[in-house]
PDBML (XML) file of the C-alpha atoms, coordinates in Angstrom:
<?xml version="1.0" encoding="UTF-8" ?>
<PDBx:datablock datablockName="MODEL"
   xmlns:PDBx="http://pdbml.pdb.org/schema/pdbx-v50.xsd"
   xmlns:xsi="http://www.w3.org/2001/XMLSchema-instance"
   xsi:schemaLocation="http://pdbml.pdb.org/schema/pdbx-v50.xsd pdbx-v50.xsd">
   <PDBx:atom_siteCategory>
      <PDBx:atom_site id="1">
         <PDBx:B_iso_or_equiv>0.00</PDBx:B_iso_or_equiv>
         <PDBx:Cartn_x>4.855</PDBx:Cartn_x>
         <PDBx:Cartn_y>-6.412</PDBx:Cartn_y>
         <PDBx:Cartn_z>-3.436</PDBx:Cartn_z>
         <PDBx:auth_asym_id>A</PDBx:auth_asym_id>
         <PDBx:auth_atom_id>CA</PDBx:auth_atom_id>
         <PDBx:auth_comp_id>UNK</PDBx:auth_comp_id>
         <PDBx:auth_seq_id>1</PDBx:auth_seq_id>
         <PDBx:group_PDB>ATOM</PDBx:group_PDB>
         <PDBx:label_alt_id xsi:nil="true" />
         <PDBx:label_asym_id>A</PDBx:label_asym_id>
         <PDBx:label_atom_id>CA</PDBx:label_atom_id>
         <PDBx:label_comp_id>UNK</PDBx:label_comp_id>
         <PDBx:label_entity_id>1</PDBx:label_entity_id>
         <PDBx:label_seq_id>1</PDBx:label_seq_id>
         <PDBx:occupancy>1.00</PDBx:occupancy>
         <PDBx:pdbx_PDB_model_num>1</PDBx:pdbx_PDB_model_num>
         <PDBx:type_symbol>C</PDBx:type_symbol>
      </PDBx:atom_site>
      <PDBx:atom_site id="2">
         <PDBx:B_iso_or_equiv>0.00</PDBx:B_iso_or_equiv>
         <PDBx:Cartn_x>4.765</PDBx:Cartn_x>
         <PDBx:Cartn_y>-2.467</PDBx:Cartn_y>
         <PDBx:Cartn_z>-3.291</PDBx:Cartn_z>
         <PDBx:auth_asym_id>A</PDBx:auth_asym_id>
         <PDBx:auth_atom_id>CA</PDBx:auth_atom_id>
         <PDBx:auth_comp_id>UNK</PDBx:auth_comp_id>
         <PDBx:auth_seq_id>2</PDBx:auth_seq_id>
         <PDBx:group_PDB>ATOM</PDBx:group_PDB>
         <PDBx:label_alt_id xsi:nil="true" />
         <PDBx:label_asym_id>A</PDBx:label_asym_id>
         <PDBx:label_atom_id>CA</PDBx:label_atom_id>
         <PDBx:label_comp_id>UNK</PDBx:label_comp_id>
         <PDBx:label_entity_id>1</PDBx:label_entity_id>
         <PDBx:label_seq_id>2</PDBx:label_seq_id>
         <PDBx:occupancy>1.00</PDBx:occupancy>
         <PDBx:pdbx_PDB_model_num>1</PDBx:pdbx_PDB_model_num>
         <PDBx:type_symbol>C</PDBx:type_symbol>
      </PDBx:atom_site>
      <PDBx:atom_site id="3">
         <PDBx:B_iso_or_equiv>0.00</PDBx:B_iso_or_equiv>
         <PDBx:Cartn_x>1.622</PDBx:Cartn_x>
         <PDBx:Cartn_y>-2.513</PDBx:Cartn_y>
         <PDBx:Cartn_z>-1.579</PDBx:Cartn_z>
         <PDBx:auth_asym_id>A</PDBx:auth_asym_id>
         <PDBx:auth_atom_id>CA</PDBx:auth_atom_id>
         <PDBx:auth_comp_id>UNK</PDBx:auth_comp_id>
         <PDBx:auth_seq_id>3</PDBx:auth_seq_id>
         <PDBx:group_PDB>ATOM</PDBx:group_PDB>
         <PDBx:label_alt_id xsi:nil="true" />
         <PDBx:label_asym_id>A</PDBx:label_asym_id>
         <PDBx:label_atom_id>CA</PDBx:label_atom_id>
         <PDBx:label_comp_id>UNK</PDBx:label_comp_id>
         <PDBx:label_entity_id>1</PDBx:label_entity_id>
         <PDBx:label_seq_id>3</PDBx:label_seq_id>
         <PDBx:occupancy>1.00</PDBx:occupancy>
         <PDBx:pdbx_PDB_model_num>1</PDBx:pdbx_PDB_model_num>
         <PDBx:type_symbol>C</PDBx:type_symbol>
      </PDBx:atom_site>
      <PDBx:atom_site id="4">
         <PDBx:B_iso_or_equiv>0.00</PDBx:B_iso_or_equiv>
         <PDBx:Cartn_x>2.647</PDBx:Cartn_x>
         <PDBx:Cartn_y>-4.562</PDBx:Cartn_y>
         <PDBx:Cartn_z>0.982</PDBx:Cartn_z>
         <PDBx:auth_asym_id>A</PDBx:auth_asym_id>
         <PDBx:auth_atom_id>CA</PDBx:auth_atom_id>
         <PDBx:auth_comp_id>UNK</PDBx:auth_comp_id>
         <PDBx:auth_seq_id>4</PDBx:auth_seq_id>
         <PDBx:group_PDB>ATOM</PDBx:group_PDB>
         <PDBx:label_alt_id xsi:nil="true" />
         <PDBx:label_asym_id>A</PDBx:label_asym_id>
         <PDBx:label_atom_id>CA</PDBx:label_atom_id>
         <PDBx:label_comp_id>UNK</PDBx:label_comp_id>
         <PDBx:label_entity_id>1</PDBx:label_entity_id>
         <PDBx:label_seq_id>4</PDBx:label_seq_id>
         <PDBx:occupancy>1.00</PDBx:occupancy>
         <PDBx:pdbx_PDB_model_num>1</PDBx:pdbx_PDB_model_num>
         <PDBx:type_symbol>C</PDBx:type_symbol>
      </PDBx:atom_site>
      <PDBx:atom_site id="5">
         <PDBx:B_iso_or_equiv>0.00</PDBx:B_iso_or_equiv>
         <PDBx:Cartn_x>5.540</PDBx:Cartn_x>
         <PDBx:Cartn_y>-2.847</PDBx:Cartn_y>
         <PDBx:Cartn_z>1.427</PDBx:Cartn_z>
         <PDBx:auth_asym_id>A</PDBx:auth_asym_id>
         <PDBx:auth_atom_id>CA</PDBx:auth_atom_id>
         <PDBx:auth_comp_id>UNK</PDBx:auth_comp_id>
         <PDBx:auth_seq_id>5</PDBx:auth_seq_id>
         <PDBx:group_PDB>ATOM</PDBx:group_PDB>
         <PDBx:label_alt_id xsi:nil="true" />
         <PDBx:label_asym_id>A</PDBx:label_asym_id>
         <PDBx:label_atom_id>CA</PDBx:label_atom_id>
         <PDBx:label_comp_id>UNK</PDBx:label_comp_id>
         <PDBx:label_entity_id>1</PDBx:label_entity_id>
         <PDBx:label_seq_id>5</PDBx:label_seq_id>
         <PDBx:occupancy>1.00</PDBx:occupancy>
         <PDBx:pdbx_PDB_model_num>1</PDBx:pdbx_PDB_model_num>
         <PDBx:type_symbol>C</PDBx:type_symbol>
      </PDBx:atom_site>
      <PDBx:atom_site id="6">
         <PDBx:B_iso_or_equiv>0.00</PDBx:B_iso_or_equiv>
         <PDBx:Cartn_x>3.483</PDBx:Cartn_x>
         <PDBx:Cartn_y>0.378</PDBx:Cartn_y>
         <PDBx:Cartn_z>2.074</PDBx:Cartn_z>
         <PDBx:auth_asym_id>A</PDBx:auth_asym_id>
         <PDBx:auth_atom_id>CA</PDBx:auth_atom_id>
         <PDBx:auth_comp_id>UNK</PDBx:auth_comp_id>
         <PDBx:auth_seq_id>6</PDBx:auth_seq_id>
         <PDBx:group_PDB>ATOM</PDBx:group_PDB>
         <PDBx:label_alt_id xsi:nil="true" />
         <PDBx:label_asym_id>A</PDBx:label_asym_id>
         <PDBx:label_atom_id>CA</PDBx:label_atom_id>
         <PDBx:label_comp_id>UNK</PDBx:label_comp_id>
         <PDBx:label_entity_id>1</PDBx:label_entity_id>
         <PDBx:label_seq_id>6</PDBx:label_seq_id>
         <PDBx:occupancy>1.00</PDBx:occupancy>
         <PDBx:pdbx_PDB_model_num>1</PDBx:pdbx_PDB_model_num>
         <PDBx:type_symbol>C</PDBx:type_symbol>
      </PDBx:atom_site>
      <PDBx:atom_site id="7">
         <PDBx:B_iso_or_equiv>0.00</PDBx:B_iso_or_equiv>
         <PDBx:Cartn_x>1.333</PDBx:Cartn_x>
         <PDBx:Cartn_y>-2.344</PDBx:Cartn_y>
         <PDBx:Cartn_z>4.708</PDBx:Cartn_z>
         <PDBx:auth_asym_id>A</PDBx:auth_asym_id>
         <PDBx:auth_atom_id>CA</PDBx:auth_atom_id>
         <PDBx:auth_comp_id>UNK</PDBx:auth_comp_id>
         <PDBx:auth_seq_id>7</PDBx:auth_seq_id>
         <PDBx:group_PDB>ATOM</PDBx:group_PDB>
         <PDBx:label_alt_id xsi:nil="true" />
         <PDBx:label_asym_id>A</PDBx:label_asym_id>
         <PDBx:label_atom_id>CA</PDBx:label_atom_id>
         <PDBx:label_comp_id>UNK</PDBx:label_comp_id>
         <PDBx:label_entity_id>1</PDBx:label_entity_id>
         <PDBx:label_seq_id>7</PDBx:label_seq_id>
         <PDBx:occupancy>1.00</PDBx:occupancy>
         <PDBx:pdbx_PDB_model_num>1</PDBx:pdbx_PDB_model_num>
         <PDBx:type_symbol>C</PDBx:type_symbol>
      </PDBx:atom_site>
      <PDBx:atom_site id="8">
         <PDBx:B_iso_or_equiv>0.00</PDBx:B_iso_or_equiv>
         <PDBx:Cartn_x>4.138</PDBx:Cartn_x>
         <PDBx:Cartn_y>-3.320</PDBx:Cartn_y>
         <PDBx:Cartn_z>6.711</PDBx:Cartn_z>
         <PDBx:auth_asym_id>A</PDBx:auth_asym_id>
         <PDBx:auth_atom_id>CA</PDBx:auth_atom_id>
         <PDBx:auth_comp_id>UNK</PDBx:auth_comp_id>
         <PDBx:auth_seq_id>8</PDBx:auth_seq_id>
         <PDBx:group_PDB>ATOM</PDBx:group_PDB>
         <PDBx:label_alt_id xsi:nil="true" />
         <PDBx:label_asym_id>A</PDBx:label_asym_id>
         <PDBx:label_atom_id>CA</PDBx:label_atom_id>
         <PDBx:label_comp_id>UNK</PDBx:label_comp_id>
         <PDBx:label_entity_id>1</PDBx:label_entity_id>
         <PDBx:label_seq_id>8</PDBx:label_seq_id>
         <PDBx:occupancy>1.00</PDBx:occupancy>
         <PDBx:pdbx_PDB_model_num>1</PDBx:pdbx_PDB_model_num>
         <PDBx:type_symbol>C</PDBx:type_symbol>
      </PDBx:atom_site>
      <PDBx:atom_site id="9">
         <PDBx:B_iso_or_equiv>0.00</PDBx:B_iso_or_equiv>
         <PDBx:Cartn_x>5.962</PDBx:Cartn_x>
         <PDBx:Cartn_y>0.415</PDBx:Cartn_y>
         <PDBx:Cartn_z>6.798</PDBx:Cartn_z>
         <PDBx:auth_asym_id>A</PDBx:auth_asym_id>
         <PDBx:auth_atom_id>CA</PDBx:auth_atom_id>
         <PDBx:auth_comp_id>UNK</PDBx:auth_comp_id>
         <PDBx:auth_seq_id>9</PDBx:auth_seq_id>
         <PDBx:group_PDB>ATOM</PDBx:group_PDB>
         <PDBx:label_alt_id xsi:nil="true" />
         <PDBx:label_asym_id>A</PDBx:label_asym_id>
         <PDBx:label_atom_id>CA</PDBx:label_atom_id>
         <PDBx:label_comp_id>UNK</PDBx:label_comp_id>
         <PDBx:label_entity_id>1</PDBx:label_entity_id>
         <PDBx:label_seq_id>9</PDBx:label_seq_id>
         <PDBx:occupancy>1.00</PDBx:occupancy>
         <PDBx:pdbx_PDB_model_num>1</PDBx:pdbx_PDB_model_num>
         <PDBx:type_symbol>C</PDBx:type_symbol>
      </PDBx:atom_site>
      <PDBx:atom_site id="10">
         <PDBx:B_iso_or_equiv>0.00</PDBx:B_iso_or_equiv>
         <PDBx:Cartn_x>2.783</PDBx:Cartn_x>
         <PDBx:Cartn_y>2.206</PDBx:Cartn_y>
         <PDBx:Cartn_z>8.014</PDBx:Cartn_z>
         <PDBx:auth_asym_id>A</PDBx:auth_asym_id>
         <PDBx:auth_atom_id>CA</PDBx:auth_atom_id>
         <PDBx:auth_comp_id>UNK</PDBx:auth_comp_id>
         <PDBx:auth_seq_id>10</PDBx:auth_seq_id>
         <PDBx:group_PDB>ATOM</PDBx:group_PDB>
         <PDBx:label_alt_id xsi:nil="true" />
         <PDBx:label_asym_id>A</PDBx:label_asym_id>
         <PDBx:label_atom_id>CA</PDBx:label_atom_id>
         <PDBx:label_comp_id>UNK</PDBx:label_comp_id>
         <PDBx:label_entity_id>1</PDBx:label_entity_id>
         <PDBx:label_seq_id>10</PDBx:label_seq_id>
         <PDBx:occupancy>1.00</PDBx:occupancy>
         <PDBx:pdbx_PDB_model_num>1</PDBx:pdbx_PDB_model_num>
         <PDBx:type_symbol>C</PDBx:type_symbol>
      </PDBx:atom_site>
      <PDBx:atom_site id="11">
         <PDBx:B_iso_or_equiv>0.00</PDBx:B_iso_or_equiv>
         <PDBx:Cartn_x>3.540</PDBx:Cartn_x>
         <PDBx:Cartn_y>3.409</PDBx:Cartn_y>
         <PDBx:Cartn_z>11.404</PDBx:Cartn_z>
         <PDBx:auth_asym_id>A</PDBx:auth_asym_id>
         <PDBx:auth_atom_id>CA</PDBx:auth_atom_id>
         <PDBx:auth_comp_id>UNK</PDBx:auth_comp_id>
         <PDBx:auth_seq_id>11</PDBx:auth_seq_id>
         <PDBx:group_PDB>ATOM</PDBx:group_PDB>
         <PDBx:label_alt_id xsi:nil="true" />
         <PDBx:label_asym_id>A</PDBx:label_asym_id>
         <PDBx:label_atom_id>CA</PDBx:label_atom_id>
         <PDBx:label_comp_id>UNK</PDBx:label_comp_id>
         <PDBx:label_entity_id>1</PDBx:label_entity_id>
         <PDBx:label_seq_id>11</PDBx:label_seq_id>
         <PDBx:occupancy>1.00</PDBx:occupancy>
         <PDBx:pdbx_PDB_model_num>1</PDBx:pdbx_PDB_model_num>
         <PDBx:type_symbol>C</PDBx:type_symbol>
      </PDBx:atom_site>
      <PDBx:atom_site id="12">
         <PDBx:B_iso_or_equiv>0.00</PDBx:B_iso_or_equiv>
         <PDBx:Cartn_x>7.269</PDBx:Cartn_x>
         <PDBx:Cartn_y>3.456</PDBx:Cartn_y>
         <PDBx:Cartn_z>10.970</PDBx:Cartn_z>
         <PDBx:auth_asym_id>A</PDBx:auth_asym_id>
         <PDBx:auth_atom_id>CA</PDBx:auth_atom_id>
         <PDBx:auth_comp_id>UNK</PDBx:auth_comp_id>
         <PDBx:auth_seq_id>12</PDBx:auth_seq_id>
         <PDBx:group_PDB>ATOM</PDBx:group_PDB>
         <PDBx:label_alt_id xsi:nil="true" />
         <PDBx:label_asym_id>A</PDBx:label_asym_id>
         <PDBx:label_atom_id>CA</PDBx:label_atom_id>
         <PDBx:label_comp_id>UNK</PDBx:label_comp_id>
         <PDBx:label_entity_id>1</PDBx:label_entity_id>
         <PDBx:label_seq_id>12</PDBx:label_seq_id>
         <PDBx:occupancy>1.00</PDBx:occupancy>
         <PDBx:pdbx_PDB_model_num>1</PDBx:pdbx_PDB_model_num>
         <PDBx:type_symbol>C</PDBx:type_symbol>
      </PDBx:atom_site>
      <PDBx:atom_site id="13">
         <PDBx:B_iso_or_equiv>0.00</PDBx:B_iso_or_equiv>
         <PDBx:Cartn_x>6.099</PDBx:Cartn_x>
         <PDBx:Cartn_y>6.019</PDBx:Cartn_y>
         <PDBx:Cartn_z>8.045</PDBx:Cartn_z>
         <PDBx:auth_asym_id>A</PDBx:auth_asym_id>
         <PDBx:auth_atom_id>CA</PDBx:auth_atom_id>
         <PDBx:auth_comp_id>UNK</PDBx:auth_comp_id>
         <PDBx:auth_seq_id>13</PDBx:auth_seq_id>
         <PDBx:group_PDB>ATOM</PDBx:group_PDB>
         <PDBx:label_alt_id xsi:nil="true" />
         <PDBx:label_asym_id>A</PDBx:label_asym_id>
         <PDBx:label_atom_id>CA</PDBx:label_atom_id>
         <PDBx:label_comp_id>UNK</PDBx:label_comp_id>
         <PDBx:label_entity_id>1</PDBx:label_entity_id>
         <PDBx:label_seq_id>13</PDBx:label_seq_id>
         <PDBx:occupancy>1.00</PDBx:occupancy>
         <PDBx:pdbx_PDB_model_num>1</PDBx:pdbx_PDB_model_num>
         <PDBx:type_symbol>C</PDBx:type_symbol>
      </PDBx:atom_site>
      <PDBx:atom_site id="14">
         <PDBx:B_iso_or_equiv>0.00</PDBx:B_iso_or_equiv>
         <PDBx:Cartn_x>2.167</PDBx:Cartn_x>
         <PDBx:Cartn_y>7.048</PDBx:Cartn_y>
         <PDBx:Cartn_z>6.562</PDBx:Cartn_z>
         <PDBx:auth_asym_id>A</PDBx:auth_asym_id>
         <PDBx:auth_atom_id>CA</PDBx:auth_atom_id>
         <PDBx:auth_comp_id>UNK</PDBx:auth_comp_id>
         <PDBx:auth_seq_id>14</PDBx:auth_seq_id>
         <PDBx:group_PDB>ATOM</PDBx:group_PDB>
         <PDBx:label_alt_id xsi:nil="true" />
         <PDBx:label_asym_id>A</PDBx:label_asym_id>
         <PDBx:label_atom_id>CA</PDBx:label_atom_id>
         <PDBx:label_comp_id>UNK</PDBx:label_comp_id>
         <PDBx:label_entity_id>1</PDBx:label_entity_id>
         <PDBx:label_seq_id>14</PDBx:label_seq_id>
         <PDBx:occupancy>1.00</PDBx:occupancy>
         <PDBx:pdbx_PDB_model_num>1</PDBx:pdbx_PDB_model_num>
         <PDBx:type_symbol>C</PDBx:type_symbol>
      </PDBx:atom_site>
      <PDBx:atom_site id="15">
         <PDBx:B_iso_or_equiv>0.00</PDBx:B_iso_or_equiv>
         <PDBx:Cartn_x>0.858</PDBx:Cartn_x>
         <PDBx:Cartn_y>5.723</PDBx:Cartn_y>
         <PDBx:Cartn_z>3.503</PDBx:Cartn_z>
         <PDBx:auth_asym_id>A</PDBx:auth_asym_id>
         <PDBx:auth_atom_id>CA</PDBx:auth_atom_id>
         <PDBx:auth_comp_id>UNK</PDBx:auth_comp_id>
         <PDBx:auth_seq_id>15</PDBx:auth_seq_id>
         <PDBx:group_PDB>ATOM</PDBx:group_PDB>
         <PDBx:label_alt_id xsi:nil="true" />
         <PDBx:label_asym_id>A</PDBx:label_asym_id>
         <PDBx:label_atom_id>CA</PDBx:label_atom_id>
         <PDBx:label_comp_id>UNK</PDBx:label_comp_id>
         <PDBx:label_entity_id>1</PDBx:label_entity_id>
         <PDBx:label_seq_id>15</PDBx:label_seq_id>
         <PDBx:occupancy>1.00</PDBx:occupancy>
         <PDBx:pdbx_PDB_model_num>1</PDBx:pdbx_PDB_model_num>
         <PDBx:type_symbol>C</PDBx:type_symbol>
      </PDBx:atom_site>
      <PDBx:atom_site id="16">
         <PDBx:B_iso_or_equiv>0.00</PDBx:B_iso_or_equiv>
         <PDBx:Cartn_x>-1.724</PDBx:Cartn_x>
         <PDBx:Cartn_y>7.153</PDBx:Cartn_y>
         <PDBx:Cartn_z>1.621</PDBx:Cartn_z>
         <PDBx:auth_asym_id>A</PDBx:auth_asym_id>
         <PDBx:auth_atom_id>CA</PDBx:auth_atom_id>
         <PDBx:auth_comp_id>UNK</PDBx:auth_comp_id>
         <PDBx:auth_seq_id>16</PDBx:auth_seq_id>
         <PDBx:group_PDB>ATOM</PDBx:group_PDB>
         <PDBx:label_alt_id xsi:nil="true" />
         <PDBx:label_asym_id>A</PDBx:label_asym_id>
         <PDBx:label_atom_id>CA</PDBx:label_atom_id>
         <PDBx:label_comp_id>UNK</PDBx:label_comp_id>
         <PDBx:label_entity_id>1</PDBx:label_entity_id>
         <PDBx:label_seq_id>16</PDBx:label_seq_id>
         <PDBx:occupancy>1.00</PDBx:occupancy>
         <PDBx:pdbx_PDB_model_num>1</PDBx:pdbx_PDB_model_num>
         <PDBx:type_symbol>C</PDBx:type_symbol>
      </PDBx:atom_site>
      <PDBx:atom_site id="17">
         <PDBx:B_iso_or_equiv>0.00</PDBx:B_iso_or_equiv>
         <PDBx:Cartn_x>-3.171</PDBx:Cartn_x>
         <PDBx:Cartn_y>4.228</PDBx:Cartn_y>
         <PDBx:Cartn_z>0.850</PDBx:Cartn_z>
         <PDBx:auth_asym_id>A</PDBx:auth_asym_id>
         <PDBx:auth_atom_id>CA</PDBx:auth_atom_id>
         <PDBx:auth_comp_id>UNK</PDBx:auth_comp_id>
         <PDBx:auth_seq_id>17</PDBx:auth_seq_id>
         <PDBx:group_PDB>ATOM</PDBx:group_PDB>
         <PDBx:label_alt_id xsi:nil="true" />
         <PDBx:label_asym_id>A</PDBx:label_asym_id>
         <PDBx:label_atom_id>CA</PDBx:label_atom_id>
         <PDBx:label_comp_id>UNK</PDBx:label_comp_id>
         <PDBx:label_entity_id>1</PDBx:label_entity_id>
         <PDBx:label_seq_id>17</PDBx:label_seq_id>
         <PDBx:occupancy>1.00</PDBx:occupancy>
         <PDBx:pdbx_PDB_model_num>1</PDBx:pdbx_PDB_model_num>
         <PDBx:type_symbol>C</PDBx:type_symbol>
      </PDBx:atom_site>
      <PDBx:atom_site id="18">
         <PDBx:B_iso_or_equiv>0.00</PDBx:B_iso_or_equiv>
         <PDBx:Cartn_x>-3.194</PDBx:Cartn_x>
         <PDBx:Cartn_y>0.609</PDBx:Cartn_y>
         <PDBx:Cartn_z>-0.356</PDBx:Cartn_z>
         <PDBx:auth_asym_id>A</PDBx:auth_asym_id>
         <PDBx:auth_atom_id>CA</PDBx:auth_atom_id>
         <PDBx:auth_comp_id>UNK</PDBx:auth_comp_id>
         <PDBx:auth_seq_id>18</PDBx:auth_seq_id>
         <PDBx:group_PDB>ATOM</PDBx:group_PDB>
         <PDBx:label_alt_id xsi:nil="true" />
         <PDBx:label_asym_id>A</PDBx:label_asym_id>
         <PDBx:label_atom_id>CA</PDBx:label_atom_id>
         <PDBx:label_comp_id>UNK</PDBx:label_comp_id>
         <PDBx:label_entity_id>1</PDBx:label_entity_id>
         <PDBx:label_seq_id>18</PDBx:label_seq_id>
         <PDBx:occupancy>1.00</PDBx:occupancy>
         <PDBx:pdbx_PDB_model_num>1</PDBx:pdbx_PDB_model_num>
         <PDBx:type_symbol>C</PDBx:type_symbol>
      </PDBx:atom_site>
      <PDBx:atom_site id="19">
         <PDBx:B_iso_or_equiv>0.00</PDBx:B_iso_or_equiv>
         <PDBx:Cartn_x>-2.848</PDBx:Cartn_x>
         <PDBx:Cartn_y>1.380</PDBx:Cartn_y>
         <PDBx:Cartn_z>-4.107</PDBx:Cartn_z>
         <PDBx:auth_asym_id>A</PDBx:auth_asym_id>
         <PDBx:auth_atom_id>CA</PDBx:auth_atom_id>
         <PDBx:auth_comp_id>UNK</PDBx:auth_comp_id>
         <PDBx:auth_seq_id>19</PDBx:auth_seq_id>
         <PDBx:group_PDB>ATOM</PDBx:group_PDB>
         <PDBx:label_alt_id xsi:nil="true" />
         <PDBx:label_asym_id>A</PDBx:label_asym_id>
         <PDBx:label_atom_id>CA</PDBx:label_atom_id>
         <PDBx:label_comp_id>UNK</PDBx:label_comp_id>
         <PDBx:label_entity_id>1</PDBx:label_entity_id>
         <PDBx:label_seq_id>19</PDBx:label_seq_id>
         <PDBx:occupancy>1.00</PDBx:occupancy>
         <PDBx:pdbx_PDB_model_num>1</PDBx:pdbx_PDB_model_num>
         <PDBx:type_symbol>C</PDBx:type_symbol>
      </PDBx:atom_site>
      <PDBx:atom_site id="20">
         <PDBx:B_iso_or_equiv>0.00</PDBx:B_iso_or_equiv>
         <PDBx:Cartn_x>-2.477</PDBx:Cartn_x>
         <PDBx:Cartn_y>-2.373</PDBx:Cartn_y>
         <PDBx:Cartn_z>-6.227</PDBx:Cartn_z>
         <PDBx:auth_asym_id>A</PDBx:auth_asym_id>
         <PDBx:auth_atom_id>CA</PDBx:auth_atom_id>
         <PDBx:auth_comp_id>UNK</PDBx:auth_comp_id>
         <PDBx:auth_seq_id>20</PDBx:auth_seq_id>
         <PDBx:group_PDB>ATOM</PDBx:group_PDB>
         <PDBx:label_alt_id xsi:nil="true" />
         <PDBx:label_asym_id>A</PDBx:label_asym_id>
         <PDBx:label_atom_id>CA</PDBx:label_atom_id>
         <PDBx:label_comp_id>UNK</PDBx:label_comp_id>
         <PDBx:label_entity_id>1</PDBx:label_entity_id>
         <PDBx:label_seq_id>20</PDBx:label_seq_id>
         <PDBx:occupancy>1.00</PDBx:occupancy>
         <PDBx:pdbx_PDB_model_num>1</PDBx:pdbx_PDB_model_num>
         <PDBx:type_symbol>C</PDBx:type_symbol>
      </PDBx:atom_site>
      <PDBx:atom_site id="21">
         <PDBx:B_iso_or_equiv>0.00</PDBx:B_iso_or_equiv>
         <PDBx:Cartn_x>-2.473</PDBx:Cartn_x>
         <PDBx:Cartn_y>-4.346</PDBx:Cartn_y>
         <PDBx:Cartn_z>-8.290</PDBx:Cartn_z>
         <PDBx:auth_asym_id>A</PDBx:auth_asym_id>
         <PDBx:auth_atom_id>CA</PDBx:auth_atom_id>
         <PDBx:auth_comp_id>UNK</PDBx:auth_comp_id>
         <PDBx:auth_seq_id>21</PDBx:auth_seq_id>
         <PDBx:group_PDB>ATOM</PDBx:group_PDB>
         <PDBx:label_alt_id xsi:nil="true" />
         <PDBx:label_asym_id>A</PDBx:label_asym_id>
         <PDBx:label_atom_id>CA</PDBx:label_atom_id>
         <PDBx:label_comp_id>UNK</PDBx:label_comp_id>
         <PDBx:label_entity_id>1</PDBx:label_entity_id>
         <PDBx:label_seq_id>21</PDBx:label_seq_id>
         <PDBx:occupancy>1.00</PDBx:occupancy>
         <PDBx:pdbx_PDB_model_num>1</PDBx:pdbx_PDB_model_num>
         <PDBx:type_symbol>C</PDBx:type_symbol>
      </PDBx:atom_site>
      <PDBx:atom_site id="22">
         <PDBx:B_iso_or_equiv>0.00</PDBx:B_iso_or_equiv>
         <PDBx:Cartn_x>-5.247</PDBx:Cartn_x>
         <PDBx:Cartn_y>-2.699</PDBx:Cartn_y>
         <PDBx:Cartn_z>-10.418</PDBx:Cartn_z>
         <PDBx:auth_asym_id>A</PDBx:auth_asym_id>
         <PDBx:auth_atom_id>CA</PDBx:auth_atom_id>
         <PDBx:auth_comp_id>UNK</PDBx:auth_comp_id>
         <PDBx:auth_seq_id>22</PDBx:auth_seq_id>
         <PDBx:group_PDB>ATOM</PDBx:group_PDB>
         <PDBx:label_alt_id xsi:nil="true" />
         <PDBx:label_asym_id>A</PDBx:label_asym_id>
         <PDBx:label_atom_id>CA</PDBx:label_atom_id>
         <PDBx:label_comp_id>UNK</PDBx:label_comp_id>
         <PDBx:label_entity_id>1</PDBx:label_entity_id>
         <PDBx:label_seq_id>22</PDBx:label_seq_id>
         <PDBx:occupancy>1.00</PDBx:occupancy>
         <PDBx:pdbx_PDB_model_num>1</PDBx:pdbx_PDB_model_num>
         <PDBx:type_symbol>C</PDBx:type_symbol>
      </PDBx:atom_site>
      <PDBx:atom_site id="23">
         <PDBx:B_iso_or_equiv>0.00</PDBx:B_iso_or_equiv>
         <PDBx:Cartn_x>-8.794</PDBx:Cartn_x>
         <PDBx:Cartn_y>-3.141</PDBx:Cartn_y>
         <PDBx:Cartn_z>-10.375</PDBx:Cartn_z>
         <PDBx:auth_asym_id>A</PDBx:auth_asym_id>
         <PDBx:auth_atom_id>CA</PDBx:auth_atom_id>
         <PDBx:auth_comp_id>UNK</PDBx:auth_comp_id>
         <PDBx:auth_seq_id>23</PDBx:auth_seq_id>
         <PDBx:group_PDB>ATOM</PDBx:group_PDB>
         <PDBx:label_alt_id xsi:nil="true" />
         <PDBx:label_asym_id>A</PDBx:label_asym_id>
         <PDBx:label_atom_id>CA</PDBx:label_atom_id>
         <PDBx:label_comp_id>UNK</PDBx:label_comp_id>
         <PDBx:label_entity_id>1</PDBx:label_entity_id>
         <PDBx:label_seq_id>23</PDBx:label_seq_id>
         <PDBx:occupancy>1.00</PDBx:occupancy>
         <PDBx:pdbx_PDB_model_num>1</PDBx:pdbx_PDB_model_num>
         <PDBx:type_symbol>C</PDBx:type_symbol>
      </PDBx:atom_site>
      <PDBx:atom_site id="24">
         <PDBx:B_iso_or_equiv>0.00</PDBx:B_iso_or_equiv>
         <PDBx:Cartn_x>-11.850</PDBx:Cartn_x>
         <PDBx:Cartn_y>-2.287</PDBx:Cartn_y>
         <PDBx:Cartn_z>-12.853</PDBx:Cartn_z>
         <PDBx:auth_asym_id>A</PDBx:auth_asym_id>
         <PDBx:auth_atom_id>CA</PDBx:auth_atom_id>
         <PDBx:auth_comp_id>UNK</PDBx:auth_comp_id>
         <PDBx:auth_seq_id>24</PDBx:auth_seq_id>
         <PDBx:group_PDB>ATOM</PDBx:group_PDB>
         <PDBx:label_alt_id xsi:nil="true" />
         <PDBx:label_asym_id>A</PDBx:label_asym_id>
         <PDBx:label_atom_id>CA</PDBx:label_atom_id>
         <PDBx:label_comp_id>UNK</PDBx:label_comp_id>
         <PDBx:label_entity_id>1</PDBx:label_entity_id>
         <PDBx:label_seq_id>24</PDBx:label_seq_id>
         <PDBx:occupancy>1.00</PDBx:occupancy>
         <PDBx:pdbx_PDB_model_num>1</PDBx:pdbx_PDB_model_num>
         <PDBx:type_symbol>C</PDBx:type_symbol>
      </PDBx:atom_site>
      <PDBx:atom_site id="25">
         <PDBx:B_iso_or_equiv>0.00</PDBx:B_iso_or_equiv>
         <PDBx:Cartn_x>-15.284</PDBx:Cartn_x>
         <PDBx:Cartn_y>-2.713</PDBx:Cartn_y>
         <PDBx:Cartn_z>-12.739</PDBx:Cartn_z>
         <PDBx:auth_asym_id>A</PDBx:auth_asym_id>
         <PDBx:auth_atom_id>CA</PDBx:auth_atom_id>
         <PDBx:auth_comp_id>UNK</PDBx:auth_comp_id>
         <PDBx:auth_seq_id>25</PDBx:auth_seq_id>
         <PDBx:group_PDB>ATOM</PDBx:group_PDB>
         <PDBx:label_alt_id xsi:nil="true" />
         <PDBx:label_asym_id>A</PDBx:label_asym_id>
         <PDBx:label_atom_id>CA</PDBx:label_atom_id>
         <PDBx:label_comp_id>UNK</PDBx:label_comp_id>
         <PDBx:label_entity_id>1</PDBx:label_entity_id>
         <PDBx:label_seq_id>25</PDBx:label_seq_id>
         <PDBx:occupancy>1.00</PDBx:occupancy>
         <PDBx:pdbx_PDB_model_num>1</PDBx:pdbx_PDB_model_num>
         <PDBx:type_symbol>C</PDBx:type_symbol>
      </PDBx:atom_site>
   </PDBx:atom_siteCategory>
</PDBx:datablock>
């Protein structure tokens, strides 16, 4: 939900980037 949140704000705001949910390989 954050991470969209940062999706649909970029350009009213900048993100840094899409960070979530966590990955590992």
């Amino acid at each position: 939900y954050v991470a969209e949140a940062k999706r649909q704000l970029f350009g009213r705001v900048g993100i840094d980037l899409l960070a979530g949910p966590t990955e590992t390989l």
